[in-house]
Protein backbone atom coordinates (compact mmCIF):
# COMPACT_ATOMS: atom_id res chain seq x y z
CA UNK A 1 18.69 -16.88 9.26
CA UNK A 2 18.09 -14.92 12.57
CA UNK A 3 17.96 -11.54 10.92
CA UNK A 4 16.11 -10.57 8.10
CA UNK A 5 19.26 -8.47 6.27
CA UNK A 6 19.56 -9.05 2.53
CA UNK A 7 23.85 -9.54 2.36
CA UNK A 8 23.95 -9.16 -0.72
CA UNK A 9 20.89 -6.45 -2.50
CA UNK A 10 20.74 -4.66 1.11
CA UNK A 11 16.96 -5.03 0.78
CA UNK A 12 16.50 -5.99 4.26
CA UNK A 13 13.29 -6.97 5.42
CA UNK A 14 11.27 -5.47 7.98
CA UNK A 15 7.86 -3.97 9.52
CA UNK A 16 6.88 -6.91 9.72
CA UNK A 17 3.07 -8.35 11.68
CA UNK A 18 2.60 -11.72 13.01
CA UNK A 19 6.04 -13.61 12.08
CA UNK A 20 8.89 -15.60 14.04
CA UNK A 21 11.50 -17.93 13.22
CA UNK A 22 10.94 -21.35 12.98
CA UNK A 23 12.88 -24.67 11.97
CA UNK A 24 13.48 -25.34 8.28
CA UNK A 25 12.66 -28.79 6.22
CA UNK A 26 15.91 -30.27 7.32
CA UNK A 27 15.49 -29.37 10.97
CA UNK A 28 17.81 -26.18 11.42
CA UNK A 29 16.58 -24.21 14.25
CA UNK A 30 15.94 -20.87 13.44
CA UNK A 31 16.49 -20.90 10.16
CA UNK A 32 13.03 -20.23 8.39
CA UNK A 33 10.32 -17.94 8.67
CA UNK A 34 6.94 -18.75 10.15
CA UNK A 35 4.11 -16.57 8.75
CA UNK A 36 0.53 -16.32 11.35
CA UNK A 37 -1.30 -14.59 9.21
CA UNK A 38 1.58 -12.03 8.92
CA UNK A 39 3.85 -10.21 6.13
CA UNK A 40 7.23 -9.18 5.94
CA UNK A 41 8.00 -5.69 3.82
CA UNK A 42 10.62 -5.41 1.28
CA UNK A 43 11.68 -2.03 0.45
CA UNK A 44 10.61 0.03 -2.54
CA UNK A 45 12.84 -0.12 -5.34
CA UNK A 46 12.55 -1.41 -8.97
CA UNK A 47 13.08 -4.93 -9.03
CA UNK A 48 11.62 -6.31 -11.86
CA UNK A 49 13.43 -4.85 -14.80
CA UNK A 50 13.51 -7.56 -17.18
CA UNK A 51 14.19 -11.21 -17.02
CA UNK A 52 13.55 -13.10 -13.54
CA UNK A 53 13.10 -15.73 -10.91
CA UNK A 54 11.92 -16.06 -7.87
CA UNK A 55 11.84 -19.28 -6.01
CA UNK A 56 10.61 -20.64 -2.15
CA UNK A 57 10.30 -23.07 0.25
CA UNK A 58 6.23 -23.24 1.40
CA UNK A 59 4.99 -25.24 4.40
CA UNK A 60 0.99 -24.34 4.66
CA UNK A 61 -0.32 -25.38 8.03
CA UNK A 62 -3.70 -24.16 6.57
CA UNK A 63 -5.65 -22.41 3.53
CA UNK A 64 -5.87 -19.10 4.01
CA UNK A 65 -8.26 -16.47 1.60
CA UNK A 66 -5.50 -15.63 -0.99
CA UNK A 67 -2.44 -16.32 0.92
CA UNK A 68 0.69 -14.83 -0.76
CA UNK A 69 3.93 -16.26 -1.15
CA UNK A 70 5.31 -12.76 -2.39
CA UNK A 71 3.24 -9.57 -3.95
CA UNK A 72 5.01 -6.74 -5.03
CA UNK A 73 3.12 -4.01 -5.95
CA UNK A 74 3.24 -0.45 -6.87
CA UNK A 75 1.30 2.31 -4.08
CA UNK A 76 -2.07 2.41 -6.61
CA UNK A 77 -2.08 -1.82 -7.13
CA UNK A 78 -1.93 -1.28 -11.23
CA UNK A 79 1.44 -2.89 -11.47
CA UNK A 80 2.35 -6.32 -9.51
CA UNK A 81 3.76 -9.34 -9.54
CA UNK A 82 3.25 -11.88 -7.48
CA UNK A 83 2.49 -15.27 -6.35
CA UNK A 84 0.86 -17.10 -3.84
CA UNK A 85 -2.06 -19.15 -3.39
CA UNK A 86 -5.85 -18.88 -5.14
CA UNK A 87 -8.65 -18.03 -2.43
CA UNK A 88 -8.70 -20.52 0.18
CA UNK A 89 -7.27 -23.80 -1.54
CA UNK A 90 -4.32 -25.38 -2.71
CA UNK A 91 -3.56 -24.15 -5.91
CA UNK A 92 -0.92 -21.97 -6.92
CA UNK A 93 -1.81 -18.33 -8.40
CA UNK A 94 1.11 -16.17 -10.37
CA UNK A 95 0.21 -12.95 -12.60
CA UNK A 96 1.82 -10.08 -13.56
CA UNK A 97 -0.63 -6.71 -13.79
CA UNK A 98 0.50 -4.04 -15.47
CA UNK A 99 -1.33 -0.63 -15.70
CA UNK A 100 -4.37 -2.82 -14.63
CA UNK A 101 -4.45 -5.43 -17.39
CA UNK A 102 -3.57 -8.89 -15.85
CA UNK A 103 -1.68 -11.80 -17.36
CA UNK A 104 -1.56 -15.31 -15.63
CA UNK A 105 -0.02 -18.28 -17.03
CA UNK A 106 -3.16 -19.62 -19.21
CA UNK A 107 -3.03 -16.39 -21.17
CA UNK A 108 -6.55 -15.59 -21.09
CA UNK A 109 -6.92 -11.58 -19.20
CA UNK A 110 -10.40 -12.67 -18.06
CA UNK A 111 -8.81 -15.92 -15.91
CA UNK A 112 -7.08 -13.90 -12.97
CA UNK A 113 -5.61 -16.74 -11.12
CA UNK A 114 -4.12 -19.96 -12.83
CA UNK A 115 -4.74 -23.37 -10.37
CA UNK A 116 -1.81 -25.59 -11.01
CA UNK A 117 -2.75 -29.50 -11.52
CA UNK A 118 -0.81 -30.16 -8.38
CA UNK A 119 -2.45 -29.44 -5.71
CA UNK A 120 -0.17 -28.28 -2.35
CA UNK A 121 -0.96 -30.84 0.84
CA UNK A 122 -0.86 -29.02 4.42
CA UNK A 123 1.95 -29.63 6.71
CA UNK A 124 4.51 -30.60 3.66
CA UNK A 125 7.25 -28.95 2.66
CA UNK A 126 7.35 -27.70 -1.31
CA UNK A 127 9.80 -25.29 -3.37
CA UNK A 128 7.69 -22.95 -5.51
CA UNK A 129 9.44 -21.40 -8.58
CA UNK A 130 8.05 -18.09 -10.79
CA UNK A 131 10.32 -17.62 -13.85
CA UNK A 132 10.15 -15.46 -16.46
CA UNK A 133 12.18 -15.11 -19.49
CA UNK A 134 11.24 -12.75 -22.30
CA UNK A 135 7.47 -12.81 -22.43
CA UNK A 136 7.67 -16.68 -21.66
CA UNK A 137 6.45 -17.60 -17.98
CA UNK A 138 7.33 -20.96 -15.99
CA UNK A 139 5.62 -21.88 -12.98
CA UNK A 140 6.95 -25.00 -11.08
CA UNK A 141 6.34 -27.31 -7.88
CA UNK A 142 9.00 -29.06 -6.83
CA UNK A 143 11.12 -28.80 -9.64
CA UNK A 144 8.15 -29.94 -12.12
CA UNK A 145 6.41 -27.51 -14.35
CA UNK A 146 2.71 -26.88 -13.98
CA UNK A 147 2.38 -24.42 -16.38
CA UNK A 148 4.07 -22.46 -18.85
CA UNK A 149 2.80 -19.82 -21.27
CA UNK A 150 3.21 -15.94 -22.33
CA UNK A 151 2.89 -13.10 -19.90
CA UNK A 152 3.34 -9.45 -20.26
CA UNK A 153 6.85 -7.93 -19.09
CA UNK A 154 6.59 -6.50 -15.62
CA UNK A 155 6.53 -2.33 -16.21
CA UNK A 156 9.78 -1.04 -14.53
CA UNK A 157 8.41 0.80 -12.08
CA UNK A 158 9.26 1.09 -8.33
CA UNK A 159 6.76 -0.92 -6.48
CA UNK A 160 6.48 0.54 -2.84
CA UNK A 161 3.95 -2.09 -1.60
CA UNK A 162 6.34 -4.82 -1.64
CA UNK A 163 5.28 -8.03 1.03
């Protein structure tokens, strides 16, 4: 992993701020990303067009104010998706926002973020999964779900804002 091309969407990654490559959770040089405060971009494009998943391997060294694991967004931040982490602590945050209305995983449009009832420990490795099928979305933590409940459908839209 010592380039940031996409083989097989060609949505390579790139202007990216404060990043490097780092060892992964089985000890392969080079073969993760290390984040210092920093972002990645993903090119614009429509990529949520119906059913998805998008899954990760997280290693927080600290909690930072609404750290995100991905946000993709369109240019005037009324449709995203994303997921990532709620203020500065260790719970999990996933919601979709479309036209401005949000949906999280508890279903309620006044509840922004959703805190998972597993918290995430600094300096530990965890896989992070987002799924969502139909209007039905799954968020898990190491392969065990936290939380699953209805969601609005991503608009398809091409989100420009994409980190």
């Amino acid at each position: 992993m010592s380039n940031l091309s996409d083989p097989v969407g060609g949505a390579d990654l790139y202007n990216g701020l404060s990043y490097s490559f780092t060892t992964d959770r089985f000890g392969n040089a080079n073969s993760a990303i290390y984040f210092n405060s920093g972002y990645l971009q993903v090119p614009p494009g429509i990529y949520f067009a119906g059913d998805f998943t998008v899954t990760a391997w997280i290693y927080l060294y600290s909690y930072e104010s609404f750290s995100r694991i991905f946000d993709f967004a369109s240019s005037v931040s009324s449709d995203n998706v994303l997921l990532g982490m709620y203020d500065t602590t260790s719970a999990l945050t996933a919601n979709i926002l479309n036209g401005g209305s949000y949906s999280t995983l508890e279903g309620d449009s006044y509840v922004y973020y959703y805190s998972g009832p597993t918290l995430i420990q600094l300096n530990a490795w965890y896989h992070v999964a987002f799924v969502l099928s139909g209007t039905t979305g799954n968020l898990y933590l190491n392969g065990i779900l936290l939380r699953s409940g209805t969601l609005f459908v991503p608009n398809r839209v091409t989100r420009d804002s994409n980190l």
